[in-house]
Protein backbone atom coordinates (compact mmCIF):
# COMPACT_ATOMS: atom_id res chain seq x y z
CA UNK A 1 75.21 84.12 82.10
CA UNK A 2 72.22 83.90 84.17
CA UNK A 3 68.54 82.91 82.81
CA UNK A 4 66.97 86.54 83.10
CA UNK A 5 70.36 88.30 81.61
CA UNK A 6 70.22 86.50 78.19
CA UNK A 7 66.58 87.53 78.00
CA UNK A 8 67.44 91.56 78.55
CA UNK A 9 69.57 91.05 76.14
CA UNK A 10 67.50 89.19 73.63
CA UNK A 11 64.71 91.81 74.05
CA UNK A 12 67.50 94.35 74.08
CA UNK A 13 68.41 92.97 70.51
CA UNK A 14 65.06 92.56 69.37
CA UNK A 15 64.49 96.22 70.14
CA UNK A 16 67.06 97.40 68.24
CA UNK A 17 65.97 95.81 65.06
CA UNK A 18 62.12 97.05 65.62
CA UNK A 19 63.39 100.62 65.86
CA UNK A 20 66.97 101.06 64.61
CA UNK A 21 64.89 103.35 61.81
CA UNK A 22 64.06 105.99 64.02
CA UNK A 23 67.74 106.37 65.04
CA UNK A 24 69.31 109.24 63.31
CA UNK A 25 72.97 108.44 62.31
CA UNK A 26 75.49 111.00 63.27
CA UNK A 27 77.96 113.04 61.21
CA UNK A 28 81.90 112.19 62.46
CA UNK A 29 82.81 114.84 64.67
CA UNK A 30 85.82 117.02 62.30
CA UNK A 31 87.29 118.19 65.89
CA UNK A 32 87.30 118.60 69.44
CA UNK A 33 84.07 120.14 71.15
CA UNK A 34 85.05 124.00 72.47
CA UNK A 35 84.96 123.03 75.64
CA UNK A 36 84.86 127.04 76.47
CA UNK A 37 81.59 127.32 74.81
CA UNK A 38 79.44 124.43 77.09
CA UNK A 39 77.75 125.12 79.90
CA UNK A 40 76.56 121.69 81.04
CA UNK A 41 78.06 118.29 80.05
CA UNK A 42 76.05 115.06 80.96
CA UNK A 43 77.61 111.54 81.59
CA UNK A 44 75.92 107.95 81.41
CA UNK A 45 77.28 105.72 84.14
CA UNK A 46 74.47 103.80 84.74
CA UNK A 47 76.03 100.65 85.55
CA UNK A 48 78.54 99.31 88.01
CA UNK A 49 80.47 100.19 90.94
CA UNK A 50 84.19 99.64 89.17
CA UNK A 51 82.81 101.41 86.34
CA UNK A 52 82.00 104.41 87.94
CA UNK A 53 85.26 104.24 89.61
CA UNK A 54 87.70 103.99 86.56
CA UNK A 55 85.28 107.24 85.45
CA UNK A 56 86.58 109.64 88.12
CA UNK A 57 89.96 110.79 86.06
CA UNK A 58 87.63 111.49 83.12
CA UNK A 59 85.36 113.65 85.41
CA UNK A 60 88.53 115.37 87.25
CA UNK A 61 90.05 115.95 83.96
CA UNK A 62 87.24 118.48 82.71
CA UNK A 63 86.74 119.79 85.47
CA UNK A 64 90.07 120.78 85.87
CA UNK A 65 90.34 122.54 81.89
CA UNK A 66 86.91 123.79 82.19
CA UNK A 67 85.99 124.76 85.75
CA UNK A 68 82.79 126.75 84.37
CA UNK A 69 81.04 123.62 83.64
CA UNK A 70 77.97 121.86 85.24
CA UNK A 71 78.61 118.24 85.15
CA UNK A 72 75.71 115.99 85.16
CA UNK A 73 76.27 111.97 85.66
CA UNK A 74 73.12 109.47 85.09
CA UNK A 75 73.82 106.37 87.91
CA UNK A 76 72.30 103.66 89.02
CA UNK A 77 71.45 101.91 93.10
CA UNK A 78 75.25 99.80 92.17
CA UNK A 79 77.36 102.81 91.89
CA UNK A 80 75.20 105.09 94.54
CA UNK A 81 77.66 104.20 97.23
CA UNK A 82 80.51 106.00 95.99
CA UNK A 83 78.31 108.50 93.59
CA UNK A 84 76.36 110.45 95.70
CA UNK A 85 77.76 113.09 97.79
CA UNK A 86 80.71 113.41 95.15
CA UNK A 87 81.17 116.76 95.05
CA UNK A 88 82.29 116.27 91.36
CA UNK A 89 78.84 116.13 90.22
CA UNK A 90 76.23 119.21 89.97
CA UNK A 91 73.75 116.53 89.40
CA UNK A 92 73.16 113.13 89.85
CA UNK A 93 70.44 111.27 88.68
CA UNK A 94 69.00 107.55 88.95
CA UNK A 95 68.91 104.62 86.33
CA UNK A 96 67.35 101.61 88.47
CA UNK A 97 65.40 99.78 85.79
CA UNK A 98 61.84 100.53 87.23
CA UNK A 99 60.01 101.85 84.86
CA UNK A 100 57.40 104.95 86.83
CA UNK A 101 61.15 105.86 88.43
CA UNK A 102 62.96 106.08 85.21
CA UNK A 103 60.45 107.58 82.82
CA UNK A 104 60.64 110.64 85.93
CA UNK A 105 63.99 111.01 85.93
CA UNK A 106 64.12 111.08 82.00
CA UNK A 107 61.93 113.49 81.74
CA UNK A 108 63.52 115.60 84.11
CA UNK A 109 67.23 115.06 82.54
CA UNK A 110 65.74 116.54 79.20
CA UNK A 111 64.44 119.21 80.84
CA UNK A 112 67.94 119.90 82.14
CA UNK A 113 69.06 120.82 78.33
CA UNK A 114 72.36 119.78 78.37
CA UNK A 115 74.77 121.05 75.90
CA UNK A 116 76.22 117.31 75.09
CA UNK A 117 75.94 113.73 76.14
CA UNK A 118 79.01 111.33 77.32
CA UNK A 119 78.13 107.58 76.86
CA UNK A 120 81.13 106.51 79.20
CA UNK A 121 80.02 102.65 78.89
CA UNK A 122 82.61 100.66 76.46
CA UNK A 123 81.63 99.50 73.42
CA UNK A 124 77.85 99.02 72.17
CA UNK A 125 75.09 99.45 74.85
CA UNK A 126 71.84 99.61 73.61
CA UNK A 127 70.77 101.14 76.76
CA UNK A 128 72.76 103.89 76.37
CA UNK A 129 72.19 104.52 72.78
CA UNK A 130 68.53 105.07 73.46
CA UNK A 131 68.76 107.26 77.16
CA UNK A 132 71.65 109.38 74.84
CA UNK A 133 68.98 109.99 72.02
CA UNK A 134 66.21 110.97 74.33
CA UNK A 135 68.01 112.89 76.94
CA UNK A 136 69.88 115.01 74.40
CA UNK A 137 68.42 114.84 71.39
CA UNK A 138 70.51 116.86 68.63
CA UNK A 139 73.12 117.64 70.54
CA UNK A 140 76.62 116.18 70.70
CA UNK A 141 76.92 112.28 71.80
CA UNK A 142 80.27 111.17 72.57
CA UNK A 143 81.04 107.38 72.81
CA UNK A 144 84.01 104.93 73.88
CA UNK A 145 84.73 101.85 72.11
CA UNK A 146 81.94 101.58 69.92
CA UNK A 147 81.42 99.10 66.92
CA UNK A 148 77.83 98.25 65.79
CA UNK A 149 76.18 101.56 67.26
CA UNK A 150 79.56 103.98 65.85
CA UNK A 151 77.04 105.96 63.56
CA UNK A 152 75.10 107.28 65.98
CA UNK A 153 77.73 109.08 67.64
CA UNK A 154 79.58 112.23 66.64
CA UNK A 155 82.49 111.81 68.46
CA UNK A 156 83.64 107.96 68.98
CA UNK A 157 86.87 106.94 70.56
CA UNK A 158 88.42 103.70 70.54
CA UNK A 159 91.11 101.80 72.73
CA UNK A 160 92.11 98.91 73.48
CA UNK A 161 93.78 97.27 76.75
CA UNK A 162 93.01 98.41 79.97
CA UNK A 163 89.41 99.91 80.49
CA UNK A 164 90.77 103.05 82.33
CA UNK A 165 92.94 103.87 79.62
CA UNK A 166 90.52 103.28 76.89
CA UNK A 167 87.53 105.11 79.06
CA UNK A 168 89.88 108.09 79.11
CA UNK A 169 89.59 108.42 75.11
CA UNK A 170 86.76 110.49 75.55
CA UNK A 171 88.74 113.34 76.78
CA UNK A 172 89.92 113.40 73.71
CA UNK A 173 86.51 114.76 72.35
CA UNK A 174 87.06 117.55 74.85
CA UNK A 175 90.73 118.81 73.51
CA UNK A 176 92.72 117.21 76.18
CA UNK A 177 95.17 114.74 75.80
CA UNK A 178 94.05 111.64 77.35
CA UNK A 179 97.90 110.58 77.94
CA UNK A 180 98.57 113.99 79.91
CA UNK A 181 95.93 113.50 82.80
CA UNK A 182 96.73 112.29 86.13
CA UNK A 183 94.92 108.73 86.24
CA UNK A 184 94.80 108.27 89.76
CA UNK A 185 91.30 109.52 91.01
CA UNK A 186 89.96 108.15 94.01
CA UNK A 187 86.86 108.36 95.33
CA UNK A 188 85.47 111.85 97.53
CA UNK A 189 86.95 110.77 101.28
CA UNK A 190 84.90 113.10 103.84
CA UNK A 191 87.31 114.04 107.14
CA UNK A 192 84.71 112.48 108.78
CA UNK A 193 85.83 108.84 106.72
CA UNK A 194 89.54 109.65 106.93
CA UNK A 195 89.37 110.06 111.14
CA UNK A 196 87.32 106.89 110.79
CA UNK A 197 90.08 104.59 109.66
CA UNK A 198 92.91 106.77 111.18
CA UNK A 199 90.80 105.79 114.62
CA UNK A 200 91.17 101.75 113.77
CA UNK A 201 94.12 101.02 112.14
CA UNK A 202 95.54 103.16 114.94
CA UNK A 203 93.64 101.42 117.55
CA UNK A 204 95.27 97.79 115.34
CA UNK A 205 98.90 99.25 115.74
CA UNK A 206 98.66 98.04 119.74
CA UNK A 207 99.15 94.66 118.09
CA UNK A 208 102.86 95.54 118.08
CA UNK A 209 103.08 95.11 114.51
CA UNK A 210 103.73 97.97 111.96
CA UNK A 211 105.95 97.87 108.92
CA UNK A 212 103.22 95.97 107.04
CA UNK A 213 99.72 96.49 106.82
CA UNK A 214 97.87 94.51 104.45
CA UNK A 215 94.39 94.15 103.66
CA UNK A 216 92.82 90.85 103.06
CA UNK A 217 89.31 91.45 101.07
CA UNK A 218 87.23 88.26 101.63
CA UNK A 219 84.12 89.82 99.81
CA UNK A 220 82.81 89.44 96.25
CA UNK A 221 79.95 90.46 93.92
CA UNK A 222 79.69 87.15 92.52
CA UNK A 223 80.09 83.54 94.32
CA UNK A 224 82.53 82.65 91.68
CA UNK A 225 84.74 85.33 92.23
CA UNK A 226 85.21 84.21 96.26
CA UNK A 227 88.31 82.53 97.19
CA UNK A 228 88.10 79.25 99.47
CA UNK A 229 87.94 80.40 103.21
CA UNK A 230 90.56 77.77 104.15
CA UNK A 231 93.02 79.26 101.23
CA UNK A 232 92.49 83.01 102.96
CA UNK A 233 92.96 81.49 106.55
CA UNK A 234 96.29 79.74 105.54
CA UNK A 235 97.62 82.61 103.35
CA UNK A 236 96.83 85.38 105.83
CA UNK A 237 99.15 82.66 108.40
CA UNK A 238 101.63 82.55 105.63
CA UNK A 239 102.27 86.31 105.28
CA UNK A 240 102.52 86.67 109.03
CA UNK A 241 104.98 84.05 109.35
CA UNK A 242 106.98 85.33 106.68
CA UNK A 243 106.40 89.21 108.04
CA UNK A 244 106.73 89.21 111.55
CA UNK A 245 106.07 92.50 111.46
CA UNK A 246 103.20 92.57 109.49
CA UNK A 247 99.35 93.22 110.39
CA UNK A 248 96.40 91.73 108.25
CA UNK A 249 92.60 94.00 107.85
CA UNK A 250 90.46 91.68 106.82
CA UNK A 251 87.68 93.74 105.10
CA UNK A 252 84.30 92.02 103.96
CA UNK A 253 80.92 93.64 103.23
CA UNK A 254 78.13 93.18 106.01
CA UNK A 255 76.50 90.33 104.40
CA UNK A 256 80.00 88.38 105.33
CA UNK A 257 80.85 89.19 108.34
CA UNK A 258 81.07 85.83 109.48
CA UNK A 259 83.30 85.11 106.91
CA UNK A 260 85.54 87.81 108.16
CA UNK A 261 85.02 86.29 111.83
CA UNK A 262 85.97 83.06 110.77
CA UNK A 263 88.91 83.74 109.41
CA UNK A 264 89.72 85.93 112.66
CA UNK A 265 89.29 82.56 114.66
CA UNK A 266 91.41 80.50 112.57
CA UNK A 267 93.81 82.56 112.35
CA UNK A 268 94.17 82.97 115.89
CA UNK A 269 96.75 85.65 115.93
CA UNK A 270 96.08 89.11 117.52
CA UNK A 271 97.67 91.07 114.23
CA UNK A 272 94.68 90.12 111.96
CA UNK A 273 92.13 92.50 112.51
CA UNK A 274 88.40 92.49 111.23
CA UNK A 275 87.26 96.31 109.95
CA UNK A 276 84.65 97.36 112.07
CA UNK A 277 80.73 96.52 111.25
CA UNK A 278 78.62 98.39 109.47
CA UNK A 279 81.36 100.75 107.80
CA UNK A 280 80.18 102.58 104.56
CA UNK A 281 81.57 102.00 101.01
CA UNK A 282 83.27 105.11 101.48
CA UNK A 283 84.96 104.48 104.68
CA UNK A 284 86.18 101.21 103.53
CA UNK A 285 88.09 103.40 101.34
CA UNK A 286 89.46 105.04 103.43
CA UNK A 287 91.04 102.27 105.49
CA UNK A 288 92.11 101.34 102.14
CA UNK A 289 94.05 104.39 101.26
CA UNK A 290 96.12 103.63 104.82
CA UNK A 291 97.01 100.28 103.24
CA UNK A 292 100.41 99.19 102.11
CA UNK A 293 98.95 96.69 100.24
CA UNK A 294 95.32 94.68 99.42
CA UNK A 295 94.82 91.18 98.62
CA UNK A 296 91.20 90.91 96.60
CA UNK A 297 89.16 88.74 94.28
CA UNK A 298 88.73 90.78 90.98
CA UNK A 299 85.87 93.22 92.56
CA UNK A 300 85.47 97.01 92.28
CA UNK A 301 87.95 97.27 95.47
CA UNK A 302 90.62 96.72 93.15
CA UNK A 303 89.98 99.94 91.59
CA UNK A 304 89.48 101.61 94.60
CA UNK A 305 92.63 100.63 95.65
CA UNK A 306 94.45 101.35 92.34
CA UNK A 307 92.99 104.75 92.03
CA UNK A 308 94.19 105.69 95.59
CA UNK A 309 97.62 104.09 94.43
CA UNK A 310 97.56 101.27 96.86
CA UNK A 311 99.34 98.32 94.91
CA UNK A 312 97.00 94.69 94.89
CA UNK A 313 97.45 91.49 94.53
CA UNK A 314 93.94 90.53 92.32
CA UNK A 315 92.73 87.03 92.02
CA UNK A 316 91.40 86.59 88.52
CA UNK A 317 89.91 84.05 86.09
CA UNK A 318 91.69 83.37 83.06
CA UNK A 319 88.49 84.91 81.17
CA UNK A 320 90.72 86.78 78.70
CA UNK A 321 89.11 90.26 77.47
CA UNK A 322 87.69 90.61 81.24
CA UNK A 323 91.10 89.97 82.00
CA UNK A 324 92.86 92.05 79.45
CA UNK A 325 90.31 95.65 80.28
CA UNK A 326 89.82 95.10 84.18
CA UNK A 327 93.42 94.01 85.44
CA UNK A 328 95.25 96.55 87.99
CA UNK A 329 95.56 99.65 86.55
CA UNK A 330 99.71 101.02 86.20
CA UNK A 331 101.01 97.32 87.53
CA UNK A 332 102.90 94.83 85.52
CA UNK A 333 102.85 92.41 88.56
CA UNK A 334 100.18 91.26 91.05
CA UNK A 335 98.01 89.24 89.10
CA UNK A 336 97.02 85.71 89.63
CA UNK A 337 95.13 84.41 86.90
CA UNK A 338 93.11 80.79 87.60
CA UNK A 339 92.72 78.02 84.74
CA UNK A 340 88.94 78.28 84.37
CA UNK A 341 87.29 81.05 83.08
CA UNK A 342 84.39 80.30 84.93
CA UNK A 343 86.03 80.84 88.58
CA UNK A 344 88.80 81.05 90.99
CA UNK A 345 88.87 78.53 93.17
CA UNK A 346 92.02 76.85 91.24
CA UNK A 347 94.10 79.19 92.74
CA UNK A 348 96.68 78.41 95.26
CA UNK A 349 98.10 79.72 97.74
CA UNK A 350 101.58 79.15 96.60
CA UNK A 351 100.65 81.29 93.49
CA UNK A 352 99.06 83.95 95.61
CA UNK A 353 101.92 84.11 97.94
CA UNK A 354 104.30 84.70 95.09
CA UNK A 355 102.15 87.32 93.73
CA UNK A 356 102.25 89.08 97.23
CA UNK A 357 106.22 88.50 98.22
CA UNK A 358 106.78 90.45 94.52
CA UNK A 359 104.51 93.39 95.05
CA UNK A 360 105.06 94.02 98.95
CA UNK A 361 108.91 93.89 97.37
CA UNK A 362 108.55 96.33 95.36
CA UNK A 363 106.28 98.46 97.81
CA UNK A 364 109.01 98.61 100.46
CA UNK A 365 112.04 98.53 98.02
CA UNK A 366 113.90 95.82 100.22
CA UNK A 367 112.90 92.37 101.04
CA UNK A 368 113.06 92.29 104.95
């Protein structure tokens, strides 16, 4: 943990204790909210990318029992990407931690009067605890997962295992069974996205190749969380010798595009194809959804991927409760854990190749 991170969360801390008495604990919630009689339901998401991605069943959900309501989601400049535009959302609003920004926005979430609040981060966020009491003050606050902070919700559910499943507790609050909702949600894919990557991979099938395509993600958020370029250059050989008919999409964000052309040029083989520059969060999706399979660090593709039911093989550390919440969702395979908690460059390709003949098995049903 970075410098400036333990320091938000000292002062985070130290905040708490100077006004935890001006907090008003909650009564627990007896039953389910009537749904029925809400108009407008607002959601916290102010935080990451894979967050607000395991979020979209919850979101789908209510919409779905309760078409009548106006949902409202609080974001933040690391989810944008895939948040705005979403037609699931009446409203969308900005967290970005700048202080004239924020205090605007507040203001003009309160004025919004919505009937109840849904703290959708797991476990205890001071953050959230305060933007819930301000932006809805009095009115229902449902929370997910929390310990410290429990009082100050009405409605708090708990889970444990992985975070779309326990995120999905909060339905719960709502009258709907979490275990009856479809849990593949994928992000809002314009026509405009889908002819996108229906225009490359099909320009990619003149490589002659075809009853494999599988994406190679060389991009992370993190430096610790990016494989070795030499280990993706000799994998992405491996799979092609071992699947003839097999074609590799190498997908990286702008900031690596060399990394992507590099591993073009070592390669040296005309099925591995680099996505195109400058393609949107969104249409990276949607060349994802065309996948038959994605090869990733542990990054918010993974979820991308999951929710549009394309099956991954995810390089993780062996950090266990990051491990045990953010795994692939609805796979008992696919998983390559390192040694170190602290990275995964321990990895081999011998493990990841394993990982990928098992899922691209049970993908196609046969091995060819």
């Amino acid at each position: 943990m970075g410098r400036l991170k333990e320091f938000e969360y000292s002062f985070k801390r130290f905040f708490y204790r100077a006004t935890a008495s001006l907090l008003r604990p909650r009564p627990v919630g007896e039953g389910p909210l009537d749904g029925a009689a809400l108009r407008k339901v607002l959601f916290l998401r102010p935080d990451k990318l894979g967050d607000m991605v395991i979020s979209f069943p919850v979101f789908d959900a209510l919409r779905t029992r309760y078409p009548h309501l106006r949902i409202g989601v609080l974001a933040s400049p690391r989810n944008s990407a895939i948040t705005l535009g979403d037609p699931r959302f009446d409203e969308i609003y900005m967290y970005t931690k700048r202080a004239p920004h924020d205090l605007r926005e507040l203001r003009r979430l309160r004025r919004a009067q919505y009937d109840c609040v849904v703290d959708l981060v797991y476990g205890d966020s001071v953050t959230t605890l305060y933007l819930s009491e301000y932006v809805a003050r009095g009115k229902p606050r449902i929370g997910v997962g929390k310990e410290r902070y429990a009082r100050y919700y009405d409605f708090n559910r708990s889970g444990r295992g992985q975070i779309l499943e326990c995120t999905l507790q909060v339905l719960a609050a709502f009258g709907i069974d979490p275990a009856a909702v479809n849990p593949y949600a994928g992000p809002h894919l314009s026509r405009s996205d889908q002819e996108l990557a229906a225009a490359f991979l099909g320009a990619a099938a003149a490589d002659g190749a075809g009853s494999l395509t599988v994406g190679l993600n060389l991009s992370a958020g993190m430096p610790s969380r990016l494989w070795q370029p030499e280990k993706s250059a000799e994998l992405a050989a491996r799979i092609l010798a071992a699947r003839p008919r097999a074609r590799i999409i190498v997908i990286v964000v702008p900031g690596d595009r060399r990394r992507g052309q590099e591993l073009v040029q070592a390669v040296r083989d005309a099925r591995v194809h680099l996505v195109p520059d400058g393609l949107t969060l969104r249409q990276v999706a949607a060349v994802i959804s065309r996948l038959d399979l994605l090869v990733t660090p542990d990054t918010s593709l993974v979820h991308i991927a999951r929710a549009l039911q394309v099956p991954v093989v995810g390089l993780y550390s062996c950090h266990e409760r990051n491990f045990r919440q953010w795994r692939p969702y609805g796979q008992d395979i696919g998983a390559v854990v390192a040694p170190s908690e602290d990275n995964i460059f321990a990895i081999t390709v011998d493990q990841v190749m394993a990982a990928f003949e098992q899922v691209a098995a049970g993908r196609l049903g046969v091995e060819e």
